[in-house]
N, C-alpha and C. Protein backbone atom coordinates (compact mmCIF):
# COMPACT_ATOMS: atom_id res chain seq x y z
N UNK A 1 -0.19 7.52 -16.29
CA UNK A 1 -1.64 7.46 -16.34
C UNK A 1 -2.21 7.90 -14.99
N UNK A 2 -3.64 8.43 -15.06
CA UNK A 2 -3.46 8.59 -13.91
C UNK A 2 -5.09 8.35 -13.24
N UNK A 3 -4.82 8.23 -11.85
CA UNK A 3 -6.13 7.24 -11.15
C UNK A 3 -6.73 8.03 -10.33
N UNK A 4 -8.09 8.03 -9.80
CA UNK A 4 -8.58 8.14 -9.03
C UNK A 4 -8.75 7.28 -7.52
N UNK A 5 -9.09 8.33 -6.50
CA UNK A 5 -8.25 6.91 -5.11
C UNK A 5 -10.00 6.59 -4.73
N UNK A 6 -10.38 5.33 -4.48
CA UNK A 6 -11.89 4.83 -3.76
C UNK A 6 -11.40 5.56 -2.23
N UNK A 7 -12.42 6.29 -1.60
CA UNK A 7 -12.23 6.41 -0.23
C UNK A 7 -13.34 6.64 -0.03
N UNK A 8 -14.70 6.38 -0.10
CA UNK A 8 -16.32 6.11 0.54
C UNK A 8 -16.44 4.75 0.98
N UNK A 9 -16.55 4.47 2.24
CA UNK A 9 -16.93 2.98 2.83
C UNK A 9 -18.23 2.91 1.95
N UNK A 10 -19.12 3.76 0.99
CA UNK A 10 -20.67 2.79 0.28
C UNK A 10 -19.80 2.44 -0.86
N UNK A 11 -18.97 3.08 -1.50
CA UNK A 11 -18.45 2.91 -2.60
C UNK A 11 -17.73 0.78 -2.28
N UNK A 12 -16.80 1.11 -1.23
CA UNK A 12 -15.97 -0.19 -1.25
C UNK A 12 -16.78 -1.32 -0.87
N UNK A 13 -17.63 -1.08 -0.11
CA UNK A 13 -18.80 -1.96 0.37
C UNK A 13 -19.17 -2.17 -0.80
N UNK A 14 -19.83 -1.54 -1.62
CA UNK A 14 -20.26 -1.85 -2.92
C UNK A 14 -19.59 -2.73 -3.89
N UNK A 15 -18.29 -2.30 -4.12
CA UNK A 15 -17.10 -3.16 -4.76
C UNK A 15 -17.17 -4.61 -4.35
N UNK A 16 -17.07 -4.62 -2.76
CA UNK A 16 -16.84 -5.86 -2.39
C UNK A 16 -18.14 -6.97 -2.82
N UNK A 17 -19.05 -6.31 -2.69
CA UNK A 17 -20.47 -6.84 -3.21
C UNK A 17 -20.78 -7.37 -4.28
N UNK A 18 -20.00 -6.46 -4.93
CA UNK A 18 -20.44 -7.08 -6.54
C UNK A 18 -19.28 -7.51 -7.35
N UNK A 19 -18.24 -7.02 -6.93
CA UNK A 19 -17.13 -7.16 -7.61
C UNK A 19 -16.40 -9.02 -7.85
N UNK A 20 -15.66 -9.01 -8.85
CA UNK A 20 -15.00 -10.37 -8.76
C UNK A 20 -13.81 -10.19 -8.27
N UNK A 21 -13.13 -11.66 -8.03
CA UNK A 21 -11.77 -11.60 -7.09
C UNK A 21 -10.95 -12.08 -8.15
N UNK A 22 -9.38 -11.68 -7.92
CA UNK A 22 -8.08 -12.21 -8.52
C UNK A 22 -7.26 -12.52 -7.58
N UNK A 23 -6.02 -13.47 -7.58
CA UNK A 23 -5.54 -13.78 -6.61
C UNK A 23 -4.52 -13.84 -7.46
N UNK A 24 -2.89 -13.68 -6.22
CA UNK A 24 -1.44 -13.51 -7.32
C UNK A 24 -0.75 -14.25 -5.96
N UNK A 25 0.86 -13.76 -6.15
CA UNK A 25 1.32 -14.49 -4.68
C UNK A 25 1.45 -13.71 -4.08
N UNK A 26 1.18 -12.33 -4.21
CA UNK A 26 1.61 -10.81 -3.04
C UNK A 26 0.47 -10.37 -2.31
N UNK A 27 -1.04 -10.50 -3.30
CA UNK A 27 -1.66 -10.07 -3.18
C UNK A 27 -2.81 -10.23 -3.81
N UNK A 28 -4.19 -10.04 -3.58
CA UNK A 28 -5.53 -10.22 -3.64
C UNK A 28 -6.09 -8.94 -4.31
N UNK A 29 -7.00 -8.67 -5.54
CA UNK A 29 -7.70 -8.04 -5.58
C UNK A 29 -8.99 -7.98 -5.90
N UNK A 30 -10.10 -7.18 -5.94
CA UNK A 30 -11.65 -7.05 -6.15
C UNK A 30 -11.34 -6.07 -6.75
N UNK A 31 -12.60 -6.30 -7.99
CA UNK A 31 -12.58 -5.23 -9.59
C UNK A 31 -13.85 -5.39 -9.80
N UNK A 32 -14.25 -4.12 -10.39
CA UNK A 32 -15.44 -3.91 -11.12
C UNK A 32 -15.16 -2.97 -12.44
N UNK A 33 -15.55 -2.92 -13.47
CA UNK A 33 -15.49 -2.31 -14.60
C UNK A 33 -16.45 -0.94 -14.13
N UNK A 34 -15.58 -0.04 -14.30
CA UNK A 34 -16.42 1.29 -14.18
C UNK A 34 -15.64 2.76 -15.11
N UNK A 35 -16.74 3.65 -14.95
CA UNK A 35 -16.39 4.92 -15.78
C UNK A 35 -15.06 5.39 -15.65
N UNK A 36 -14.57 5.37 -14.54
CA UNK A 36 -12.71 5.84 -14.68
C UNK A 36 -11.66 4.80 -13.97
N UNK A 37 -10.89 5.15 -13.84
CA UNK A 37 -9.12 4.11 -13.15
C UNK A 37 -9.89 4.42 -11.84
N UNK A 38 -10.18 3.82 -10.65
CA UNK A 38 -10.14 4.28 -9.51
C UNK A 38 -9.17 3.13 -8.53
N UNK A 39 -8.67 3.03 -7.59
CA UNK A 39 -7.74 2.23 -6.77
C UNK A 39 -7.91 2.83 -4.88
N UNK A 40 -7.69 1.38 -4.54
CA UNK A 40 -8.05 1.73 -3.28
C UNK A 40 -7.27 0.35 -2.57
N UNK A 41 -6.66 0.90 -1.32
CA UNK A 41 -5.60 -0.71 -0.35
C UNK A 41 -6.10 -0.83 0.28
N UNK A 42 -6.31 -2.03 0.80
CA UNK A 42 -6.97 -2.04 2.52
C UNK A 42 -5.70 -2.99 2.94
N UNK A 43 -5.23 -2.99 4.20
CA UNK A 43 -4.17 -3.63 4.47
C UNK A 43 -4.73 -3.70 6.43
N UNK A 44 -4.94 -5.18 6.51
CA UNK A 44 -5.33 -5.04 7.92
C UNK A 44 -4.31 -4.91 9.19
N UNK A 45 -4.69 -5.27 9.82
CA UNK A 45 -3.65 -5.40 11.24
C UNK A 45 -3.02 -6.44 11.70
N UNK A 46 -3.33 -7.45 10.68
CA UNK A 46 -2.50 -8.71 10.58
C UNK A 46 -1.06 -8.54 10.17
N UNK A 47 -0.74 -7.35 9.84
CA UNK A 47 0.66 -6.78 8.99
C UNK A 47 0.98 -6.16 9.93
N UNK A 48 0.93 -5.70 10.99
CA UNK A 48 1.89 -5.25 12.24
C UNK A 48 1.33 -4.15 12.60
N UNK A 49 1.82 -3.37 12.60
CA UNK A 49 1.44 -1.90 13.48
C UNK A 49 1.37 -0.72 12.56
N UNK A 50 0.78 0.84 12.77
CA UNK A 50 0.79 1.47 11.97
C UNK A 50 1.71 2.06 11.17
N UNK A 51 3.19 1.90 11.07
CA UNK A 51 4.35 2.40 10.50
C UNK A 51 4.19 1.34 9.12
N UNK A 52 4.22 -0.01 9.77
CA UNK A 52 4.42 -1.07 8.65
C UNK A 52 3.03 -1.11 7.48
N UNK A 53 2.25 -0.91 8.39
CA UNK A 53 0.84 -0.94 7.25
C UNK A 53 0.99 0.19 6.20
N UNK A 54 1.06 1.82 7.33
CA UNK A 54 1.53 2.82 5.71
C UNK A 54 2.38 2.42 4.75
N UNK A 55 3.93 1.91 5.34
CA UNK A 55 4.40 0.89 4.47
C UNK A 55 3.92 0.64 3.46
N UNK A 56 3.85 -0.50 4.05
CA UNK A 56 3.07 -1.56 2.81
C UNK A 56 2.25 -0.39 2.02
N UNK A 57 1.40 0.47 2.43
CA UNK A 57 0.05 1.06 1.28
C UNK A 57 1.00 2.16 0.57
N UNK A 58 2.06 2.85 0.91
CA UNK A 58 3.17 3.63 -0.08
C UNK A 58 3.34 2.61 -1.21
N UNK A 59 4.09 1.13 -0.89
CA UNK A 59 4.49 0.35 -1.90
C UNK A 59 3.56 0.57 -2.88
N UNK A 60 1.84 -0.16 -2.45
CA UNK A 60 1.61 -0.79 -3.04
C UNK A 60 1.05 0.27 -3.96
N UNK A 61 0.63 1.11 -3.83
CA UNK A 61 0.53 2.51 -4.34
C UNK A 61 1.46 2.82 -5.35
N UNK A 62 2.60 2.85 -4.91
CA UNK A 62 3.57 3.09 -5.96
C UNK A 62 3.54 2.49 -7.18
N UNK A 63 3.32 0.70 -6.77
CA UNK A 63 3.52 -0.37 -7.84
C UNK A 63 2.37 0.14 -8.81
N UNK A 64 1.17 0.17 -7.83
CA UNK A 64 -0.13 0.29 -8.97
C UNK A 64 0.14 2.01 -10.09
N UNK A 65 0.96 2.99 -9.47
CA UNK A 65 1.28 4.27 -10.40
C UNK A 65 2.04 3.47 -11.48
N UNK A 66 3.45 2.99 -11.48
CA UNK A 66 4.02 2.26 -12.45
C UNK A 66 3.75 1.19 -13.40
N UNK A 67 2.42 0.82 -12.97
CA UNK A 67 2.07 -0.34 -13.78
C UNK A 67 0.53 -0.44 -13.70
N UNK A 68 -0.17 0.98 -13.74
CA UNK A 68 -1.42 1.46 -14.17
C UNK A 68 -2.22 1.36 -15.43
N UNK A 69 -1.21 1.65 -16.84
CA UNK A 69 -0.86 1.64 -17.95
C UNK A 69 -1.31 0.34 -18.26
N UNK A 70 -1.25 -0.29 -17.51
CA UNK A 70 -1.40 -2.14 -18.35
C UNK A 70 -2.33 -2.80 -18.12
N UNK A 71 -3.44 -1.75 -17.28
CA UNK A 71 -4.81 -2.04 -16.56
C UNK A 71 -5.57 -2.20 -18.12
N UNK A 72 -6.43 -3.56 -17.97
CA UNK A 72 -6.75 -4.03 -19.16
C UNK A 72 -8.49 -2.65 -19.28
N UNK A 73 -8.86 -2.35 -18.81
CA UNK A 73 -10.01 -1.14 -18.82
C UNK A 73 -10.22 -0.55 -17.57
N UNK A 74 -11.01 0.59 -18.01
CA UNK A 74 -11.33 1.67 -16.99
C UNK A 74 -12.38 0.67 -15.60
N UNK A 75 -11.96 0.62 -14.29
CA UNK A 75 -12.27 -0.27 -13.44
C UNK A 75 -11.98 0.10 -12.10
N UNK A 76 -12.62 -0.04 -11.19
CA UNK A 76 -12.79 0.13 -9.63
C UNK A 76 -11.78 -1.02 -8.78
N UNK A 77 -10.76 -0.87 -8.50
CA UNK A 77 -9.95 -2.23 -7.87
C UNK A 77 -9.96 -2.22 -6.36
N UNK A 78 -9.88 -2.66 -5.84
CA UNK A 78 -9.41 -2.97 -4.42
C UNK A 78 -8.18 -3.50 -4.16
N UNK A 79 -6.85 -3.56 -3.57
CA UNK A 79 -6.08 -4.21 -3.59
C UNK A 79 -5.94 -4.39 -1.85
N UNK A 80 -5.57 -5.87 -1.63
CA UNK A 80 -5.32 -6.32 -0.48
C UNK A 80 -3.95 -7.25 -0.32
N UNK A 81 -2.80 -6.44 0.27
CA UNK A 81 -1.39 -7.51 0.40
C UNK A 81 -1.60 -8.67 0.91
N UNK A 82 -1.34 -9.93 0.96
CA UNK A 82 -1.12 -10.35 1.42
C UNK A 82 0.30 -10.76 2.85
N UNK A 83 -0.08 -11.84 4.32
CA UNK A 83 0.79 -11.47 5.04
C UNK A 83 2.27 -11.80 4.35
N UNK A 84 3.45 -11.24 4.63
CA UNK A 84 4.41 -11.69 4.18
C UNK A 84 5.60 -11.40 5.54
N UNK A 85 6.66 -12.14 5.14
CA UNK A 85 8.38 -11.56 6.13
C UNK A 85 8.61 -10.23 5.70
N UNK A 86 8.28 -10.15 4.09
CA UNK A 86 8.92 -8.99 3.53
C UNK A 86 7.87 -8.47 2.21
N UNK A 87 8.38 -7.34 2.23
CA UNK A 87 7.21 -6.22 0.94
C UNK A 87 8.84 -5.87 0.10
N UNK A 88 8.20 -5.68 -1.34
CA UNK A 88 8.99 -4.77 -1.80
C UNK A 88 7.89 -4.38 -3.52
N UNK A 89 8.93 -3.35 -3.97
CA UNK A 89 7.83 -2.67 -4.78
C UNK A 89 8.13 -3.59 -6.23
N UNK A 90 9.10 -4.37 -6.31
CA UNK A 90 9.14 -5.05 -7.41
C UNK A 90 8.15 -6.37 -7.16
N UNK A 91 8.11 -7.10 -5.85
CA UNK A 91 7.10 -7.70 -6.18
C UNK A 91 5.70 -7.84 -6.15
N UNK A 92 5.51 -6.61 -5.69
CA UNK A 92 4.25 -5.94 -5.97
C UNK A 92 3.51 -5.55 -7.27
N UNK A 93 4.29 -5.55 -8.04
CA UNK A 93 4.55 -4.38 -9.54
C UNK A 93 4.11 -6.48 -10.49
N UNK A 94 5.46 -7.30 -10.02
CA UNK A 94 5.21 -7.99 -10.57
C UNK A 94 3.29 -9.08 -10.21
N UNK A 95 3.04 -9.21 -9.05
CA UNK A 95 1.71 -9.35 -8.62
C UNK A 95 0.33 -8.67 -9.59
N UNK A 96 0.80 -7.46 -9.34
CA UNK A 96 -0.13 -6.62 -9.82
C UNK A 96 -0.57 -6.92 -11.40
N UNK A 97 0.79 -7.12 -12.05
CA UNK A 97 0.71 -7.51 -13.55
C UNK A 97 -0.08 -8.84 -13.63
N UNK A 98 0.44 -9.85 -12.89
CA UNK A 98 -0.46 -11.29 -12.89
C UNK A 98 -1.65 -11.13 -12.75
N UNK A 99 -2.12 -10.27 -11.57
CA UNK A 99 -3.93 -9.80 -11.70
C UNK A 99 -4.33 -9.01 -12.84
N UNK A 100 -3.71 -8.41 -13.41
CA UNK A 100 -4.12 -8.00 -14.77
C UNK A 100 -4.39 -8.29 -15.65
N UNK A 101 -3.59 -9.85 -15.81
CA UNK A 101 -3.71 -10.45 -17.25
C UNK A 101 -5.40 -11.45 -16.84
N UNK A 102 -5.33 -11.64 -15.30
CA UNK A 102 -6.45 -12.69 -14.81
C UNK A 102 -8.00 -11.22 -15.21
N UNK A 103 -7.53 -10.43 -15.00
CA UNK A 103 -8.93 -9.28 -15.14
C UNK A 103 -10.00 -9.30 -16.49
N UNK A 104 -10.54 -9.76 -16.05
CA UNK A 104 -11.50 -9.28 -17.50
C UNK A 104 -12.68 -7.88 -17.47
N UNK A 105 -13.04 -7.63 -18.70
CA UNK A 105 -13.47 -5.99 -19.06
C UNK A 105 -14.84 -6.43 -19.17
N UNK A 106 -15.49 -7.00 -18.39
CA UNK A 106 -17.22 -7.74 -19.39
C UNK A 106 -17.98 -6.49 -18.10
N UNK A 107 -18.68 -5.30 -18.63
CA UNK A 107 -19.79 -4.59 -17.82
C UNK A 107 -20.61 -5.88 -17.37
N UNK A 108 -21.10 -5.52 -15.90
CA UNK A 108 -22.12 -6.17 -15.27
C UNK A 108 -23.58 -5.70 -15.11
């Protein structure tokens, strides 16, 4: 399936504004129901330095391509890792699914 990436600070500002929150054990996200798939990471500097943060946003990237498909409607997400010792793309994949089932499709 395939997504569109959020990259306008009015756009995410916006998200964050209006959007509702989900929470999993990997990770945090903000959703809004909108016209196409769009996805976007923010991963701060609480996660180490710039090698580890791309890191982390490859994973989490990856997880959300593999398990896009199960996105309950067309919707604007934000995803934010939480800190951890360790990342990997399975439990990302599995995270991601738990915020999915918490997502609901109701236009605002």
């Amino acid at each position: 399936m395939k997504y569109a990436r959020l990259k306008k600070n009015t756009d995410i500002q916006r998200l964050f504004k209006r959007g509702k929150r989900v929470f999993s054990n990997a990770l945090s996200a903000v959703y809004v129901p909108a016209d196409g798939l769009k996805m976007a990471v923010i991963v701060s500097k609480k996660h180490g330095k710039a090698v580890k943060r791309n890191r982390i946003k490859r994973l989490v990237r990856q997880a959300f391509y593999n398990t896009c498909a199960l996105v309950p409607c067309d919707m604007a997400i934000i995803i934010m890792p939480k800190v951890a010792a360790e990342y990997s793309l399975k439990g990302f994949e599995s995270s991601l699914k738990s915020c999915y089932k918490k997502m609901q499709c109701t236009r605002a």
